[in-house]
Protein backbone atom coordinates (compact mmCIF):
# COMPACT_ATOMS: atom_id res chain seq x y z
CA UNK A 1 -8.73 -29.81 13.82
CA UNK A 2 -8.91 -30.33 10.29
CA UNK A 3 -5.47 -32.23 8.70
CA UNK A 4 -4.77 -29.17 6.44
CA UNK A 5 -4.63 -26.78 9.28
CA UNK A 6 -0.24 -26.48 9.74
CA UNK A 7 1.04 -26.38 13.17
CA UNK A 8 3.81 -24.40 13.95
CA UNK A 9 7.30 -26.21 13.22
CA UNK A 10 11.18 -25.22 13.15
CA UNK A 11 11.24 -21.61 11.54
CA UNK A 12 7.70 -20.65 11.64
CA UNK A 13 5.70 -19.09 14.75
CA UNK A 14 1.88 -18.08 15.19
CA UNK A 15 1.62 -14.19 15.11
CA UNK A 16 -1.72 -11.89 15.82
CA UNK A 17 -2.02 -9.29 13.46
CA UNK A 18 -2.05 -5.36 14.88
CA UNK A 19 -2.44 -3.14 11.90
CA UNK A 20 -2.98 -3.03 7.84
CA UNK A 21 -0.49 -0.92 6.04
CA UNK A 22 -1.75 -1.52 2.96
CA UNK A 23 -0.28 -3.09 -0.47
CA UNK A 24 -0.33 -6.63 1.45
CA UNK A 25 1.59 -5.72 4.56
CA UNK A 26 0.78 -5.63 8.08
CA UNK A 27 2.20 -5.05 11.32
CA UNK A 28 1.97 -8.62 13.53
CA UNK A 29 2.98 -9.01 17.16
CA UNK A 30 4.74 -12.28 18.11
CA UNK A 31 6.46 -14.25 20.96
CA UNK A 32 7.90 -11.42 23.24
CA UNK A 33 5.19 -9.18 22.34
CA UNK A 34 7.66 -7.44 19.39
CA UNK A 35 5.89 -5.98 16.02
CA UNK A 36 7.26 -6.73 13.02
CA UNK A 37 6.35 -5.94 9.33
CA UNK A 38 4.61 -8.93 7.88
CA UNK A 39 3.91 -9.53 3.86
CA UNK A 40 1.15 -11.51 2.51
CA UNK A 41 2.83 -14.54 0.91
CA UNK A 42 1.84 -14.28 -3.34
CA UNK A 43 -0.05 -17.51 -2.76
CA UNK A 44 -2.06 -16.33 -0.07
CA UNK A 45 -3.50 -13.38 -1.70
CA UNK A 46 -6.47 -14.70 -3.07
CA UNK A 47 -7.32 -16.84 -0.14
CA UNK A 48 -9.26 -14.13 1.91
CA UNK A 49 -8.58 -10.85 3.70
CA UNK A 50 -6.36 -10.58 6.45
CA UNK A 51 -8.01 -8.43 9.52
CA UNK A 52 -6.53 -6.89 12.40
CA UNK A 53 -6.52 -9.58 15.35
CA UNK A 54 -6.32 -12.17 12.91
CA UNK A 55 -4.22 -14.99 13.79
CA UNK A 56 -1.47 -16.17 11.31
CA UNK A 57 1.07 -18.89 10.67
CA UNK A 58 4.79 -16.74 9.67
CA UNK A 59 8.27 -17.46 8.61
CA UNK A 60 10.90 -15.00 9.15
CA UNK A 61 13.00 -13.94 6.38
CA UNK A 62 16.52 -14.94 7.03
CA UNK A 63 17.87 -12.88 4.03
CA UNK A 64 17.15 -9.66 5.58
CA UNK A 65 19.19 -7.47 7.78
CA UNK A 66 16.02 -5.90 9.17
CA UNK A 67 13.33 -8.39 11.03
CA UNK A 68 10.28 -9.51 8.11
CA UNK A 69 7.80 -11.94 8.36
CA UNK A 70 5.60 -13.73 5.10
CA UNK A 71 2.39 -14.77 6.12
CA UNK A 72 2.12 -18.65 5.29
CA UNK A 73 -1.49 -19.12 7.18
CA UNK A 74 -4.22 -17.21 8.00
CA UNK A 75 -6.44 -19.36 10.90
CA UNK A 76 -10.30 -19.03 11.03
CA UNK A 77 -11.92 -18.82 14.78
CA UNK A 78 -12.37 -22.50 14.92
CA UNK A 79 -8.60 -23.56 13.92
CA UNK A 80 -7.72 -20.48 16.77
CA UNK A 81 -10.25 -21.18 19.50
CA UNK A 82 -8.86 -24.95 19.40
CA UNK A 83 -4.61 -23.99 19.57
CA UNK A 84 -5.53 -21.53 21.82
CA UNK A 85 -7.09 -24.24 24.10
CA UNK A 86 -4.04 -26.51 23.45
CA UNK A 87 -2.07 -23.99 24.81
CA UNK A 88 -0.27 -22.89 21.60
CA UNK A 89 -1.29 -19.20 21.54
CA UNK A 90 -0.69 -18.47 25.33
CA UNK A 91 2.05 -16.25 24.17
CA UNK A 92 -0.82 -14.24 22.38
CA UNK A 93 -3.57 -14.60 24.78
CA UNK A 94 -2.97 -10.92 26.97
CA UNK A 95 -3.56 -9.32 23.88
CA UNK A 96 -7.32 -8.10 23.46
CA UNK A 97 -9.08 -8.89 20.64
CA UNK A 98 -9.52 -5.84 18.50
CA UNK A 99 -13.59 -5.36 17.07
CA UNK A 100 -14.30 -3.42 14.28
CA UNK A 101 -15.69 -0.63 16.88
CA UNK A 102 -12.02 -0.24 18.13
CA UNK A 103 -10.77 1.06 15.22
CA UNK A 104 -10.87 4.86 14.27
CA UNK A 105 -10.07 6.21 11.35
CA UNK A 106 -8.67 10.22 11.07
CA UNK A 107 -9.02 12.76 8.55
CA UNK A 108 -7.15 15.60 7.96
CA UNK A 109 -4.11 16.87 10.82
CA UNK A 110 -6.12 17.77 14.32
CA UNK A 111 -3.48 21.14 13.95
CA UNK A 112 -5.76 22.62 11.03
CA UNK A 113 -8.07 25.26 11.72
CA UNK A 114 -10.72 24.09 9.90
CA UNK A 115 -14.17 24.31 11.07
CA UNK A 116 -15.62 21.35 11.95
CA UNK A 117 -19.32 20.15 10.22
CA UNK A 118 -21.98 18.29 11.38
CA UNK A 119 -23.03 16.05 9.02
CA UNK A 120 -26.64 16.85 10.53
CA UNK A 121 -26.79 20.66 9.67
CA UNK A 122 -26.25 20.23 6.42
């Protein structure tokens, strides 16, 4: 591994990211399979996109009454592949890994009446 690639150390943890809220916040699952809001650190924003099933470095904020995680780390497949085979990510590893295919985006409320169209017929 590369010698800028951190390792997890006291008061950080890997996380896999399970959803994009938007405005730089995510839902990640970590150690005990819980979900937590996670916020992209202000120095990480211009460092690449954060995807679902991404796997990130975090640091809980201690501040906060309710549980919040800052992203410090976002790992390519290389850096994950490799602590995955040195057993760091075993707490992550029953979680599939999400494609593009799996995820489905809805319009509108499925309670409308509104006739359906197919984009064919038109």
């Amino acid at each position: 591994m590369k010698n800028n690639v951190p390792f997890k150390v006291q008061g950080t943890e890997y996380a896999r990211i399970t959803k994009v809220l938007g405005g730089c916040k995510f839902t990640s699952l970590v150690e005990g399979h819980h979900e937590i809001l996670t916020s992209l650190r202000g120095n990480m924003r211009n460092r690449g996109r954060v995807c679902v099933g991404d796997t990130v470095l975090v640091s809980r904020r201690d501040f906060q009454k309710t549980p919040h995680l800052d992203i410090l780390w976002k790992y390519d497949e290389i850096s994950t592949e490799r602590l995955t085979k040195q057993g760091h990510l075993d707490h992550l590893k029953d979680i599939t890994d999400i494609t593009a295919d799996d995820v489905v985006f809805e319009y509108g409320s499925s309670d409308s009446n509104e006739e359906l169209v197919n984009i064919d017929d038109i």
